[in-house]
PDB file of N, CA and C in Angstrom:
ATOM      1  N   UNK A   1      17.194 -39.712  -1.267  1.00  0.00           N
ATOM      2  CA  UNK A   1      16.307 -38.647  -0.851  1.00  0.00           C
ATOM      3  C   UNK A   1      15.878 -37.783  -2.035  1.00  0.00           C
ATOM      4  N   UNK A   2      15.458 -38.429  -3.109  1.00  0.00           N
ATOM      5  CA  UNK A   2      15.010 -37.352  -4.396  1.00  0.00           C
ATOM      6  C   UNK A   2      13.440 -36.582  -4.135  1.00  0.00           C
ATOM      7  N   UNK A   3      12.499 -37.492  -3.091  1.00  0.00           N
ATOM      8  CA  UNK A   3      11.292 -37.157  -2.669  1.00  0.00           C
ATOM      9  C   UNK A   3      11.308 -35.956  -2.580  1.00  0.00           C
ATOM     10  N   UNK A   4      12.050 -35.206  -1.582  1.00  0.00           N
ATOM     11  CA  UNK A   4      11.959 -33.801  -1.203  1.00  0.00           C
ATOM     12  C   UNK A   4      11.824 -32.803  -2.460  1.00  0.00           C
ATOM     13  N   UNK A   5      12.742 -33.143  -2.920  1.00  0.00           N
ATOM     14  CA  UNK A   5      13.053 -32.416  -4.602  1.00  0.00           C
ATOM     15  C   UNK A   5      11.826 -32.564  -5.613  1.00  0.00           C
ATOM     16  N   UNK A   6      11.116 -33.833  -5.854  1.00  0.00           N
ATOM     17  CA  UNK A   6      10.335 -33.777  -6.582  1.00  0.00           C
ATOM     18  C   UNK A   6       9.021 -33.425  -6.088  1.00  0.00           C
ATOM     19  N   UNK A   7       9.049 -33.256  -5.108  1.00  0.00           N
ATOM     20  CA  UNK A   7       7.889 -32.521  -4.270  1.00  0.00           C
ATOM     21  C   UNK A   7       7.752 -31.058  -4.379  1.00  0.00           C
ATOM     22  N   UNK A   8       9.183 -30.813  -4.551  1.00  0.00           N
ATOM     23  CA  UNK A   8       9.417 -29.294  -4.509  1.00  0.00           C
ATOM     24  C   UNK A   8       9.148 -28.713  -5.820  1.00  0.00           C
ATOM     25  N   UNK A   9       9.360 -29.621  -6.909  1.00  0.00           N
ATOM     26  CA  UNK A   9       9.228 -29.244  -8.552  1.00  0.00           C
ATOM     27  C   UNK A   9       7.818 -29.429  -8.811  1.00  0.00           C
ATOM     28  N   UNK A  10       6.943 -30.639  -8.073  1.00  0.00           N
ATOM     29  CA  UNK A  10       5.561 -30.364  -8.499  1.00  0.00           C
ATOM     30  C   UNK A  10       5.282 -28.700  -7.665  1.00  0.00           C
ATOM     31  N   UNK A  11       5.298 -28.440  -6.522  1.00  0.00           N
ATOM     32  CA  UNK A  11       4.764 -27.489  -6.204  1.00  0.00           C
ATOM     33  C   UNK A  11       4.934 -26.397  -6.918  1.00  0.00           C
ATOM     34  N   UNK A  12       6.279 -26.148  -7.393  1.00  0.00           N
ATOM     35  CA  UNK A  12       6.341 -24.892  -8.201  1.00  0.00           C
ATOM     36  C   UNK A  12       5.768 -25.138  -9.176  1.00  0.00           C
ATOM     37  N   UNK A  13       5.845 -25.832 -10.210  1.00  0.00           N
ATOM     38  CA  UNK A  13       5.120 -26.423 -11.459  1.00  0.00           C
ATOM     39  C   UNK A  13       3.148 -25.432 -11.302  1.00  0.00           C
ATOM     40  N   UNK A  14       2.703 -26.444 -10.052  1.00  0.00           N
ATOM     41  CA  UNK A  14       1.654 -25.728  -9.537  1.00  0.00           C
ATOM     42  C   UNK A  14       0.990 -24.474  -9.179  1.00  0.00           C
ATOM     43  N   UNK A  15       2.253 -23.761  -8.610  1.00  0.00           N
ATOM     44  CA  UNK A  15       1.998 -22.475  -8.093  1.00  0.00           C
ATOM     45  C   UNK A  15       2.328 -21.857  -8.954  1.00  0.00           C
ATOM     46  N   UNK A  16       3.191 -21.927 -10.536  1.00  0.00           N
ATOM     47  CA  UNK A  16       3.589 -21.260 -11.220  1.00  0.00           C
ATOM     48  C   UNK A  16       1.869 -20.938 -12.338  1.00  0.00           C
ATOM     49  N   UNK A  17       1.912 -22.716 -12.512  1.00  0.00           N
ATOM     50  CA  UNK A  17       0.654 -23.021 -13.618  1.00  0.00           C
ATOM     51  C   UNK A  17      -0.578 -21.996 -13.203  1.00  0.00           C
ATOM     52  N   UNK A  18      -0.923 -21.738 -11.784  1.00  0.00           N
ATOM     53  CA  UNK A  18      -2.586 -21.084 -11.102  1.00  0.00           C
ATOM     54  C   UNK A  18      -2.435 -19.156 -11.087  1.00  0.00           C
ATOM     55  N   UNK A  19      -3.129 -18.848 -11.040  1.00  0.00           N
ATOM     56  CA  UNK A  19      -3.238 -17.804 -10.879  1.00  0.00           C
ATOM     57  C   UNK A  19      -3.026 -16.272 -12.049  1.00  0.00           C
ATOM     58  N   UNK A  20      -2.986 -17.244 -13.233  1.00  0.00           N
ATOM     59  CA  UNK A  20      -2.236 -15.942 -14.316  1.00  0.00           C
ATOM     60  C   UNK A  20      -1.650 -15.156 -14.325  1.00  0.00           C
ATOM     61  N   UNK A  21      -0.673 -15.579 -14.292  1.00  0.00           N
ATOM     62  CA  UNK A  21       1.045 -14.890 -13.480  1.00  0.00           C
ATOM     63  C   UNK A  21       1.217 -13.790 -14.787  1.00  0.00           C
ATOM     64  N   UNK A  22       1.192 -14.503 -16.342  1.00  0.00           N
ATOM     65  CA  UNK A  22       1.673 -13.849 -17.054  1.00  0.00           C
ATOM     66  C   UNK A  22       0.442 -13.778 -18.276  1.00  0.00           C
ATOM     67  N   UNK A  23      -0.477 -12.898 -17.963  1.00  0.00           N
ATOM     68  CA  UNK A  23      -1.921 -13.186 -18.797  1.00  0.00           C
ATOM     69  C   UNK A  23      -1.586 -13.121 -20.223  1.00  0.00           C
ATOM     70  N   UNK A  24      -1.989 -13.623 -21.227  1.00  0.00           N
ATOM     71  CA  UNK A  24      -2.354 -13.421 -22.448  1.00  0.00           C
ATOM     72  C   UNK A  24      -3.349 -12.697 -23.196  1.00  0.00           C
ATOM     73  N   UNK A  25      -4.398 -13.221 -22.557  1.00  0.00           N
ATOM     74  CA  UNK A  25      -5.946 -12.884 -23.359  1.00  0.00           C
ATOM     75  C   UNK A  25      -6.485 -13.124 -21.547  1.00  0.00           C
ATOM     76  N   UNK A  26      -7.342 -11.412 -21.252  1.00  0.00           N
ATOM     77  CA  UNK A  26      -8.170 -10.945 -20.472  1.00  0.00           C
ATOM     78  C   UNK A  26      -9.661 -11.105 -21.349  1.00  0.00           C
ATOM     79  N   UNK A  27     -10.563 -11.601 -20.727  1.00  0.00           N
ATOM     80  CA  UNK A  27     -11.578 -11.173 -21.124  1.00  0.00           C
ATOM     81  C   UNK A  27     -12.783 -10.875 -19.892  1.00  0.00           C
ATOM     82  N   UNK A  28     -13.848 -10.146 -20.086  1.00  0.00           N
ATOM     83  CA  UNK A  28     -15.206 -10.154 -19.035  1.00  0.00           C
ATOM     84  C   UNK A  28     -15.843 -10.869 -19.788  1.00  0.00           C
ATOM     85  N   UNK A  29     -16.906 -11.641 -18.313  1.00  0.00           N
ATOM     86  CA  UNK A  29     -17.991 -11.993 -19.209  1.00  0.00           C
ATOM     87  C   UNK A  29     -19.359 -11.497 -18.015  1.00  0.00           C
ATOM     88  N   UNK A  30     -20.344 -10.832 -18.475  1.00  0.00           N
ATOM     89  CA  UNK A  30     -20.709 -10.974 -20.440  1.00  0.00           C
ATOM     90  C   UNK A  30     -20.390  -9.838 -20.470  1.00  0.00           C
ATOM     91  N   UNK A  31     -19.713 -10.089 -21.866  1.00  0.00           N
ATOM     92  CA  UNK A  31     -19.052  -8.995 -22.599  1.00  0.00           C
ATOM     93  C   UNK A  31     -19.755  -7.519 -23.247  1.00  0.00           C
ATOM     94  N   UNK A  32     -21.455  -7.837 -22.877  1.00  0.00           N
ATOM     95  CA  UNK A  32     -22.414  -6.594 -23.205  1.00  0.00           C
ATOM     96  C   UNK A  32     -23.585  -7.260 -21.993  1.00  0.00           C
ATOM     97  N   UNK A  33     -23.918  -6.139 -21.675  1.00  0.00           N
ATOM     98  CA  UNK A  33     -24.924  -6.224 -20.638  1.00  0.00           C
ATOM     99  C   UNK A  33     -25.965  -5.059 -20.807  1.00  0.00           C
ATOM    100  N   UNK A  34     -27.661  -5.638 -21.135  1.00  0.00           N
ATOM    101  CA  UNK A  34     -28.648  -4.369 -21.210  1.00  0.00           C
ATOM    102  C   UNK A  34     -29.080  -4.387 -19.479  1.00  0.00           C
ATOM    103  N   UNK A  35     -28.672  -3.312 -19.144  1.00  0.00           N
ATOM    104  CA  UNK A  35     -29.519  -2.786 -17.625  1.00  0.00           C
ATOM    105  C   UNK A  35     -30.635  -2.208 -17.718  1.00  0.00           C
ATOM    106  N   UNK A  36     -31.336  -1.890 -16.520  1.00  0.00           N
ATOM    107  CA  UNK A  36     -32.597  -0.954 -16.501  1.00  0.00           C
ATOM    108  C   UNK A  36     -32.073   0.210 -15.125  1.00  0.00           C
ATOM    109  N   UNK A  37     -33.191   1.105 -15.262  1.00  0.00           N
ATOM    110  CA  UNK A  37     -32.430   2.019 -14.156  1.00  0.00           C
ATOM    111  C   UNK A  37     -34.068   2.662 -14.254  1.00  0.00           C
ATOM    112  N   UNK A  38     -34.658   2.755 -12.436  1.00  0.00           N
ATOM    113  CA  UNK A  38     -35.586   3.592 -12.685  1.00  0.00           C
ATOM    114  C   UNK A  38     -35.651   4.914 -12.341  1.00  0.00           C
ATOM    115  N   UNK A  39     -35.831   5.669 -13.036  1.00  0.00           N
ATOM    116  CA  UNK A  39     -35.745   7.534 -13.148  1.00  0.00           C
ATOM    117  C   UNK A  39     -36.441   7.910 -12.251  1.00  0.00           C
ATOM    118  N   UNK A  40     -37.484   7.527 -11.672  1.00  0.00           N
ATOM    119  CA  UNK A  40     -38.823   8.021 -11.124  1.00  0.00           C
ATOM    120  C   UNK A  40     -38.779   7.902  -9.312  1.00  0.00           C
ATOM    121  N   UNK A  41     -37.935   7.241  -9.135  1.00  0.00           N
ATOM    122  CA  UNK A  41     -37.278   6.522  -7.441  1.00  0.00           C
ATOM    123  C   UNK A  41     -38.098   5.910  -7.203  1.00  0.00           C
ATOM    124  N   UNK A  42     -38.925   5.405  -7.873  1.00  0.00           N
ATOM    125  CA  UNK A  42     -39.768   3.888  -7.150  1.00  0.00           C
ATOM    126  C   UNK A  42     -38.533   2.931  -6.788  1.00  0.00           C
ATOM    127  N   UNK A  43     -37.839   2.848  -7.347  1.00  0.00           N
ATOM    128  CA  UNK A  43     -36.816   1.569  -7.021  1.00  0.00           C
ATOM    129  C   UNK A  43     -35.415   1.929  -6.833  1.00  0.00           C
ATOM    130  N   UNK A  44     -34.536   0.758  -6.424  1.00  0.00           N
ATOM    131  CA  UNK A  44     -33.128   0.805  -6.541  1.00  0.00           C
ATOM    132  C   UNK A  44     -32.455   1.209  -7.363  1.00  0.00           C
ATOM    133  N   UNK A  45     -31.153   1.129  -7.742  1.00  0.00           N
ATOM    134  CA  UNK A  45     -29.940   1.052  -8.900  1.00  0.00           C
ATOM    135  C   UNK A  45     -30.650  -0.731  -9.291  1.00  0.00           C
ATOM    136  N   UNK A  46     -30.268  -0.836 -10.535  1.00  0.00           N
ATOM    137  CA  UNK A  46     -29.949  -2.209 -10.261  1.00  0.00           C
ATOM    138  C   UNK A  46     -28.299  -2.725 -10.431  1.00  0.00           C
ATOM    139  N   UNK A  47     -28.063  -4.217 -10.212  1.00  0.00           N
ATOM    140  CA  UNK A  47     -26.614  -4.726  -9.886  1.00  0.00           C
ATOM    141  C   UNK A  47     -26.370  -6.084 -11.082  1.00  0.00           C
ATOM    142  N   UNK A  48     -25.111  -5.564 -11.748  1.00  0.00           N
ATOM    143  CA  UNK A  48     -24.674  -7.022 -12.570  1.00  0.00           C
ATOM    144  C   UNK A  48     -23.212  -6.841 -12.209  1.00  0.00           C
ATOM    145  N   UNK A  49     -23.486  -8.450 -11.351  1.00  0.00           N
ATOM    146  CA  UNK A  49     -21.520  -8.816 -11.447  1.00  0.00           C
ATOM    147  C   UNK A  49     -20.961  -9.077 -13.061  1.00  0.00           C
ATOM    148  N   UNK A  50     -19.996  -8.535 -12.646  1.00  0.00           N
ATOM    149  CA  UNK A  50     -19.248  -8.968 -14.522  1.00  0.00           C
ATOM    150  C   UNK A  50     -17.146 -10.107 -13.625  1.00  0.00           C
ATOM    151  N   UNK A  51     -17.789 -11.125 -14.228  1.00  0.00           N
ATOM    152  CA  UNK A  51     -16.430 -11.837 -14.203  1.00  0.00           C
ATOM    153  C   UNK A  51     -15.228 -11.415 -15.184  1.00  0.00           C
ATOM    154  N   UNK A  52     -14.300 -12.020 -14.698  1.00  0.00           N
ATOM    155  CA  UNK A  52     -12.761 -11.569 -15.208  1.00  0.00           C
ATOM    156  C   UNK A  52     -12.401 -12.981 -15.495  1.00  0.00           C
ATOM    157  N   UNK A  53     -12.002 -12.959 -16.707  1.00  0.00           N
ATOM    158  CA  UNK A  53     -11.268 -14.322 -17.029  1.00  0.00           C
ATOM    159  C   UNK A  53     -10.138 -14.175 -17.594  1.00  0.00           C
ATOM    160  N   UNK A  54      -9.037 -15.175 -16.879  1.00  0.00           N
ATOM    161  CA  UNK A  54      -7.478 -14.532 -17.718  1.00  0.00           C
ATOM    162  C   UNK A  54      -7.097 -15.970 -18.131  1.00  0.00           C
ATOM    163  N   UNK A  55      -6.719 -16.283 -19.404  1.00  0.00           N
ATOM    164  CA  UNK A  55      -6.329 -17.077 -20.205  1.00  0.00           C
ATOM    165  C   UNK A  55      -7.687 -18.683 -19.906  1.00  0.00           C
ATOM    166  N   UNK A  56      -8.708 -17.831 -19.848  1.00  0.00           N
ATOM    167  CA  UNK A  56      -9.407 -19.218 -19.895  1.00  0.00           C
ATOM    168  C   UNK A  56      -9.853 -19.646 -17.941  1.00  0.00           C
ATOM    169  N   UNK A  57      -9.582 -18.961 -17.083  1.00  0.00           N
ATOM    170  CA  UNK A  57      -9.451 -19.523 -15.988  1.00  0.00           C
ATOM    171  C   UNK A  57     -10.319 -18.210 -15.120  1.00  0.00           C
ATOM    172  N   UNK A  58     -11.000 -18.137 -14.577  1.00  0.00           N
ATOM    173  CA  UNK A  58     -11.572 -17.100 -13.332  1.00  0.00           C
ATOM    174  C   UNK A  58     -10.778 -16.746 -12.831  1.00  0.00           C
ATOM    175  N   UNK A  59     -10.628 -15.470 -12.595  1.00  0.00           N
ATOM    176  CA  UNK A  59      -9.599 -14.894 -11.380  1.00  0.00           C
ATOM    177  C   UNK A  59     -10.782 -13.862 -10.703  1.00  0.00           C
ATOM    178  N   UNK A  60      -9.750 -13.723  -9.598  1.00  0.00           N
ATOM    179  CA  UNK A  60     -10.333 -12.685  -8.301  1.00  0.00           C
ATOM    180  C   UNK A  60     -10.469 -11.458  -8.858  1.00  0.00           C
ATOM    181  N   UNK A  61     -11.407 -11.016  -9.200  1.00  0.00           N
ATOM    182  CA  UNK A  61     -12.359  -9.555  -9.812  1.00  0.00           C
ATOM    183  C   UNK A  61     -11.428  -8.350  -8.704  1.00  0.00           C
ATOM    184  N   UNK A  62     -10.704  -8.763  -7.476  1.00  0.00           N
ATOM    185  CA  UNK A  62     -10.515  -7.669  -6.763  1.00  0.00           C
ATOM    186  C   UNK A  62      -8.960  -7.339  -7.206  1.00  0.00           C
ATOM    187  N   UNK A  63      -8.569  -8.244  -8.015  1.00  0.00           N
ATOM    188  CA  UNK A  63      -7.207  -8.061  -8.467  1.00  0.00           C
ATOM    189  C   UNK A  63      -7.044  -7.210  -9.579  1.00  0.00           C
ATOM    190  N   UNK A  64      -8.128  -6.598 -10.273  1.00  0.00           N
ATOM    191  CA  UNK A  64      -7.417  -5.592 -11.120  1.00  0.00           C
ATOM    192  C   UNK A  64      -8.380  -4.516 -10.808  1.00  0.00           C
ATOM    193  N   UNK A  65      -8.089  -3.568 -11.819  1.00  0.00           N
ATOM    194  CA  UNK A  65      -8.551  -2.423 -11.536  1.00  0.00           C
ATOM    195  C   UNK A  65      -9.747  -1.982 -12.842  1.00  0.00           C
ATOM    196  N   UNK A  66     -10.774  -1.610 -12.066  1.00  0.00           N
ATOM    197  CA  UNK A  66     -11.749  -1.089 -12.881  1.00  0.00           C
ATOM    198  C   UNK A  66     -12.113   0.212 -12.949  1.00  0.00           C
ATOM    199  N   UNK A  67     -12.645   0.334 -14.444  1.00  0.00           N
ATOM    200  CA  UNK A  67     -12.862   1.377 -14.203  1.00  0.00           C
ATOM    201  C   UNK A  67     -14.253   2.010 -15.630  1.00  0.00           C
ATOM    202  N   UNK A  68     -15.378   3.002 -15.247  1.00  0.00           N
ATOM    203  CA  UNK A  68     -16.149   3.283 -15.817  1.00  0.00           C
ATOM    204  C   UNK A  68     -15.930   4.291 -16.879  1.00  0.00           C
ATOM    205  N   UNK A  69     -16.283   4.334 -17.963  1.00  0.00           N
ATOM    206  CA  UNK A  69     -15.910   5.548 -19.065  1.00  0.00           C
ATOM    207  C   UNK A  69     -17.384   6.647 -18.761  1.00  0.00           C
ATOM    208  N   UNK A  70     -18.259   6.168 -18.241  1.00  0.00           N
ATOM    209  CA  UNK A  70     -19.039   7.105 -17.835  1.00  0.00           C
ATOM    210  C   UNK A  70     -20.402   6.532 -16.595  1.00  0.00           C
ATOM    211  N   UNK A  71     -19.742   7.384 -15.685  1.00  0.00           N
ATOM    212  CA  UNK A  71     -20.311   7.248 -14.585  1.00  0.00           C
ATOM    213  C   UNK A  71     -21.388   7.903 -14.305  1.00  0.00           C
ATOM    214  N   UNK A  72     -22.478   8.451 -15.592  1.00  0.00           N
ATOM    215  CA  UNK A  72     -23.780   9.154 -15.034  1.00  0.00           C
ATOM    216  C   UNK A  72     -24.752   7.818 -15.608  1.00  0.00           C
ATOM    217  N   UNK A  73     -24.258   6.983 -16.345  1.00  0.00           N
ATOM    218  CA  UNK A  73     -24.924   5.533 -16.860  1.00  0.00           C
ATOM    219  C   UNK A  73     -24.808   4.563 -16.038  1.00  0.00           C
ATOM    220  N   UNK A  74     -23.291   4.369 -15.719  1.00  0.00           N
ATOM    221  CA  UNK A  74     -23.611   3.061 -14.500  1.00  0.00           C
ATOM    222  C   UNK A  74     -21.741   3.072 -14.491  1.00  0.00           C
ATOM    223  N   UNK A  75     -21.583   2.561 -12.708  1.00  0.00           N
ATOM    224  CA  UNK A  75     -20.389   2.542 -12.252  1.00  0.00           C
ATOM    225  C   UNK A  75     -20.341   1.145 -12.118  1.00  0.00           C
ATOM    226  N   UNK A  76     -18.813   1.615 -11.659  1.00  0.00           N
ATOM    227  CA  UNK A  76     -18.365  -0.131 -11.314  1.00  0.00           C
ATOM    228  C   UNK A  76     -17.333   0.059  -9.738  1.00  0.00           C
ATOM    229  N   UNK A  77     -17.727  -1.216  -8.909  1.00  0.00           N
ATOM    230  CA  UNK A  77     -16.648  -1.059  -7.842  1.00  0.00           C
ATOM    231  C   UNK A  77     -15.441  -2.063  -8.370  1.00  0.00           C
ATOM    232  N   UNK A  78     -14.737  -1.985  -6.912  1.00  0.00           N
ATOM    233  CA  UNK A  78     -13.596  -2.767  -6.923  1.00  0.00           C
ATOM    234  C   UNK A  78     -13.371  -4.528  -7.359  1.00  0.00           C
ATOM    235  N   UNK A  79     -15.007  -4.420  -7.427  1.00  0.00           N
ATOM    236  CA  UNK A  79     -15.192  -6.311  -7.296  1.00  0.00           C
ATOM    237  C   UNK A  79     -16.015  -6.698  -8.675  1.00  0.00           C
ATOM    238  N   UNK A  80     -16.016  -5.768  -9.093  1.00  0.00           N
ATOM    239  CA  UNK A  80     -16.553  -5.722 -10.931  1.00  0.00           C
ATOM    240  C   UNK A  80     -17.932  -5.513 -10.190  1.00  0.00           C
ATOM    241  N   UNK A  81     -18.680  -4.884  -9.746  1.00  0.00           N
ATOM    242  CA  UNK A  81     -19.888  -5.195  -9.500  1.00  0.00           C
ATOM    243  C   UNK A  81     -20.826  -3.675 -10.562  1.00  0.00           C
ATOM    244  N   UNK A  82     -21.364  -3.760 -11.292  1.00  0.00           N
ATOM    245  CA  UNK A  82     -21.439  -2.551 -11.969  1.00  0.00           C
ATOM    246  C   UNK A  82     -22.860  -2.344 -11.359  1.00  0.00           C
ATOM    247  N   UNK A  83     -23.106  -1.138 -11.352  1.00  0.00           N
ATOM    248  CA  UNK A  83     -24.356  -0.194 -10.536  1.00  0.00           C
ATOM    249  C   UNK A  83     -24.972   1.226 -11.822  1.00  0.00           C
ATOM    250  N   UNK A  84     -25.966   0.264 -12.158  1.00  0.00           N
ATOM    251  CA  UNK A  84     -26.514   1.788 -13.017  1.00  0.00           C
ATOM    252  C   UNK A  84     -27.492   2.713 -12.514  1.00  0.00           C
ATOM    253  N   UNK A  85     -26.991   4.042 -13.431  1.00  0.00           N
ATOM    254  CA  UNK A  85     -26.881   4.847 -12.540  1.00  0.00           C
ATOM    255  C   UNK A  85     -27.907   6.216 -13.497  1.00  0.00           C
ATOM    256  N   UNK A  86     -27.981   5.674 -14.556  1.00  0.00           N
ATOM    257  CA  UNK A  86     -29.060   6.556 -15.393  1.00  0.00           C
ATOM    258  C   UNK A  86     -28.588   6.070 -17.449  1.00  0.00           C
ATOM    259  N   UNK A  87     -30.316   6.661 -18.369  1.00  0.00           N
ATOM    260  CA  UNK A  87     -29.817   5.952 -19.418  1.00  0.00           C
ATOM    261  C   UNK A  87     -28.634   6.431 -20.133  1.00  0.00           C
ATOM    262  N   UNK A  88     -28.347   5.901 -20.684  1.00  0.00           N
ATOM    263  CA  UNK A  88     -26.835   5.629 -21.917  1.00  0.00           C
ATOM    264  C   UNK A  88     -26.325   4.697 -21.876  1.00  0.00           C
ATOM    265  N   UNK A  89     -24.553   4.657 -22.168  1.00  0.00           N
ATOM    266  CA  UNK A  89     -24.476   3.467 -22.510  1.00  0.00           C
ATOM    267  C   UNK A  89     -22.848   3.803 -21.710  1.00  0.00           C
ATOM    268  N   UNK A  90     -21.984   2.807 -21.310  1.00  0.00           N
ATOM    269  CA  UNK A  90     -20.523   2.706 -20.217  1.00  0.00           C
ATOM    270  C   UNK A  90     -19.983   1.943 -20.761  1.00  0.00           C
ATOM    271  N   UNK A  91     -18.932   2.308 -21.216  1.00  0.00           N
ATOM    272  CA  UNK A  91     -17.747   0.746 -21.656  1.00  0.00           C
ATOM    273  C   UNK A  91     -16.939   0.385 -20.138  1.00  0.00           C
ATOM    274  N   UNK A  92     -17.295  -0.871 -19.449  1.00  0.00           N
ATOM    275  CA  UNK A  92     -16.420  -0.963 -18.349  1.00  0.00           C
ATOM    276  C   UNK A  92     -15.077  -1.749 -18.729  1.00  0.00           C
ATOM    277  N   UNK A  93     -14.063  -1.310 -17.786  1.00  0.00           N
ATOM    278  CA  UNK A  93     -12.208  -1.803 -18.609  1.00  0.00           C
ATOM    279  C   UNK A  93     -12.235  -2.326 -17.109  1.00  0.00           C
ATOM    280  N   UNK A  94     -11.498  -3.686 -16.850  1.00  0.00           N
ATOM    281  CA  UNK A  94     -10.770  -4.442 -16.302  1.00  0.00           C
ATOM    282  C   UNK A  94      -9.400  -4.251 -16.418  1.00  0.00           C
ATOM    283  N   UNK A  95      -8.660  -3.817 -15.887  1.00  0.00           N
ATOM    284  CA  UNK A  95      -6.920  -3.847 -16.583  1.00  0.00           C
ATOM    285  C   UNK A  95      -6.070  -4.607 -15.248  1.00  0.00           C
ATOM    286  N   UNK A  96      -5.762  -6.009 -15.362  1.00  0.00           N
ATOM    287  CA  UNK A  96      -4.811  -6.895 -14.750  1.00  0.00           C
ATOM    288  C   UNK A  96      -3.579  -7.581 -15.616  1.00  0.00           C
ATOM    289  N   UNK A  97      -2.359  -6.996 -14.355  1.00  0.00           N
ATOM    290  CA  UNK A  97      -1.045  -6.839 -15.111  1.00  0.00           C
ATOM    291  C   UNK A  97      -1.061  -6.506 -16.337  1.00  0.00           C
ATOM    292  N   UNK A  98      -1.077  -5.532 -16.838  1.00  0.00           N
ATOM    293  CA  UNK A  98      -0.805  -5.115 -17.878  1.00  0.00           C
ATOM    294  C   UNK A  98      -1.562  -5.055 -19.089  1.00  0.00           C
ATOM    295  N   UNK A  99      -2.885  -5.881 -19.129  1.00  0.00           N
ATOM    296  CA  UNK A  99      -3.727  -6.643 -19.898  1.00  0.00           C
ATOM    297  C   UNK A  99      -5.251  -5.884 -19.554  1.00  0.00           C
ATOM    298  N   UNK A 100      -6.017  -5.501 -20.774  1.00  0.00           N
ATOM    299  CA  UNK A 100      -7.346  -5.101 -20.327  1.00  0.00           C
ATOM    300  C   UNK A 100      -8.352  -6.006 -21.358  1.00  0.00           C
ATOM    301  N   UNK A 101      -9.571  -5.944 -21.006  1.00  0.00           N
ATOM    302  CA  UNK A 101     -10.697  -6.334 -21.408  1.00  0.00           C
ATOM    303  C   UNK A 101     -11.731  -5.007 -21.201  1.00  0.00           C
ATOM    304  N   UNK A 102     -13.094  -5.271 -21.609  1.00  0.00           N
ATOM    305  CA  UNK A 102     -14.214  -4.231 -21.807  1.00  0.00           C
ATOM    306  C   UNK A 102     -15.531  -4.972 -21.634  1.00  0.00           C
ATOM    307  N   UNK A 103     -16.541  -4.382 -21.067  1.00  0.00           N
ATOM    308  CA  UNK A 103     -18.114  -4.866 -21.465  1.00  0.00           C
ATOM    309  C   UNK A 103     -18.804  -3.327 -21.674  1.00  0.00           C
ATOM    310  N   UNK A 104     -19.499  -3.936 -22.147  1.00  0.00           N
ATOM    311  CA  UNK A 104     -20.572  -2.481 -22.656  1.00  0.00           C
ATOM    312  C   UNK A 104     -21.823  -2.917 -22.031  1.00  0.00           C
ATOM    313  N   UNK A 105     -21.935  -1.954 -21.630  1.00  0.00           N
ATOM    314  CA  UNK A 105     -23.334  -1.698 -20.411  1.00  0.00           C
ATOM    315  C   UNK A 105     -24.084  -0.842 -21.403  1.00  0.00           C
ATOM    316  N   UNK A 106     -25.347  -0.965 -21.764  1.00  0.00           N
ATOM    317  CA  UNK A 106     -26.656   0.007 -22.067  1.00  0.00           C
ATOM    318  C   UNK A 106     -27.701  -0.048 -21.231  1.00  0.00           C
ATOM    319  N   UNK A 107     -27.848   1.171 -20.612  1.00  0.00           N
ATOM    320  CA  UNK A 107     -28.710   1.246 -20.031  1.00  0.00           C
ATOM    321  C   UNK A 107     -30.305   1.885 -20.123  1.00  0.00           C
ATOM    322  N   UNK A 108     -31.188   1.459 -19.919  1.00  0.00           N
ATOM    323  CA  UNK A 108     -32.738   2.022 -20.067  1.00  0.00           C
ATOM    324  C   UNK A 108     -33.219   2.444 -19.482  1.00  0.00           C
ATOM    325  N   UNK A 109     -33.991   3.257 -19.628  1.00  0.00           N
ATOM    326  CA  UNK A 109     -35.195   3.690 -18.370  1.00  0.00           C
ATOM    327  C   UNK A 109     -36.233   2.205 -18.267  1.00  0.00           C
ATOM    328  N   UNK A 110     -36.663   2.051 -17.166  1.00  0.00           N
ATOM    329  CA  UNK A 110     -37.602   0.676 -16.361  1.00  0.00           C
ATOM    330  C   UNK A 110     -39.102   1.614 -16.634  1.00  0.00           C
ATOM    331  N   UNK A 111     -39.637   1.061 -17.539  1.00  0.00           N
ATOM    332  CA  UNK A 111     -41.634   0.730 -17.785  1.00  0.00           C
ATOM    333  C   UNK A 111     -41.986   1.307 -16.380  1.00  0.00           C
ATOM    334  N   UNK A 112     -42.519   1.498 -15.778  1.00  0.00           N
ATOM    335  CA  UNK A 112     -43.426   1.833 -14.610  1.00  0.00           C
ATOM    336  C   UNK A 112     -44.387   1.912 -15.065  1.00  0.00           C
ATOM    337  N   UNK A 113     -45.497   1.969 -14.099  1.00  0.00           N
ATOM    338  CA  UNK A 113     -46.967   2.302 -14.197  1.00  0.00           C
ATOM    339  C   UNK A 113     -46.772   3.679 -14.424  1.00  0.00           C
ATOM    340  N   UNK A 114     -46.205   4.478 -13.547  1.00  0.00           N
ATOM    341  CA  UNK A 114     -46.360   5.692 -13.510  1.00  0.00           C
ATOM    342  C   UNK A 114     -45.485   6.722 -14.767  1.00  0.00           C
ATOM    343  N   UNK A 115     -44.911   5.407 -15.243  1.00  0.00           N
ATOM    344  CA  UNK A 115     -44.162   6.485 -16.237  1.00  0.00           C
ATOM    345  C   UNK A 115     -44.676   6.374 -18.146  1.00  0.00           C
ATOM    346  N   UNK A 116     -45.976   5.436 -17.919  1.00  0.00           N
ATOM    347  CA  UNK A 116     -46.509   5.210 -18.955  1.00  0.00           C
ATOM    348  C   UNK A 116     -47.828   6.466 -19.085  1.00  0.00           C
ATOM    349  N   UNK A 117     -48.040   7.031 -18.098  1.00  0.00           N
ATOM    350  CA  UNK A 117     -48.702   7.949 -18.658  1.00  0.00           C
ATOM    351  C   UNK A 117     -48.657   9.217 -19.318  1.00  0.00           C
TER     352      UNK A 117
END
């Protein structure tokens, strides 16, 4: 009866190998992002997902914690989803287990018709 056993060692093997139990190197991508934002309320915020990668592999964006260095340029939720919010520029931080990464957001004012005059 060794089946049971070696069934049991691949699985852990498996469940140990997935998920970046013990990260090394966090990174976002993309690691700089130019936004637009229009001043004038013709339009929305606009939206860039930013991924989380831990040692080379995608992980679930809802597993760490984000957070904006300045939130009058552009925020970020729980799911990396960043929302700008006027011009300058935001370093966004990812920090899972223990480990952070950064993207830099610059943001612009959006051309309009109405804002060219």
């Amino acid at each position: 009866m060794k089946t049971p056993v070696y069934i049991f060692f691949l699985l852990t093997v498996l469940i140990t190998a997935s998920g970046c139990s013990s990260p090394r190197k966090l990174s976002i991508k993309p690691d700089h992002v130019d936004m637009l934002v229009s001043l004038d309320g013709e339009e929305d915020d606009y939206y860039e997902e930013l991924i989380l990668w831990c040692d080379g592999e995608i992980i679930d964006s809802r597993k760490a914690r984000w957070k904006s260095d300045n939130i009058d340029a552009a925020t970020v939720d729980n799911s990396g989803w960043v929302t700008s919010k006027g011009t300058g520029t935001a370093v966004i931080t990812a920090r899972y287990k223990g480990v952070s990464a950064q993207s830099t957001i610059n943001v612009t004012r959006k051309i309009t018709s109405d804002s060219r005059r």
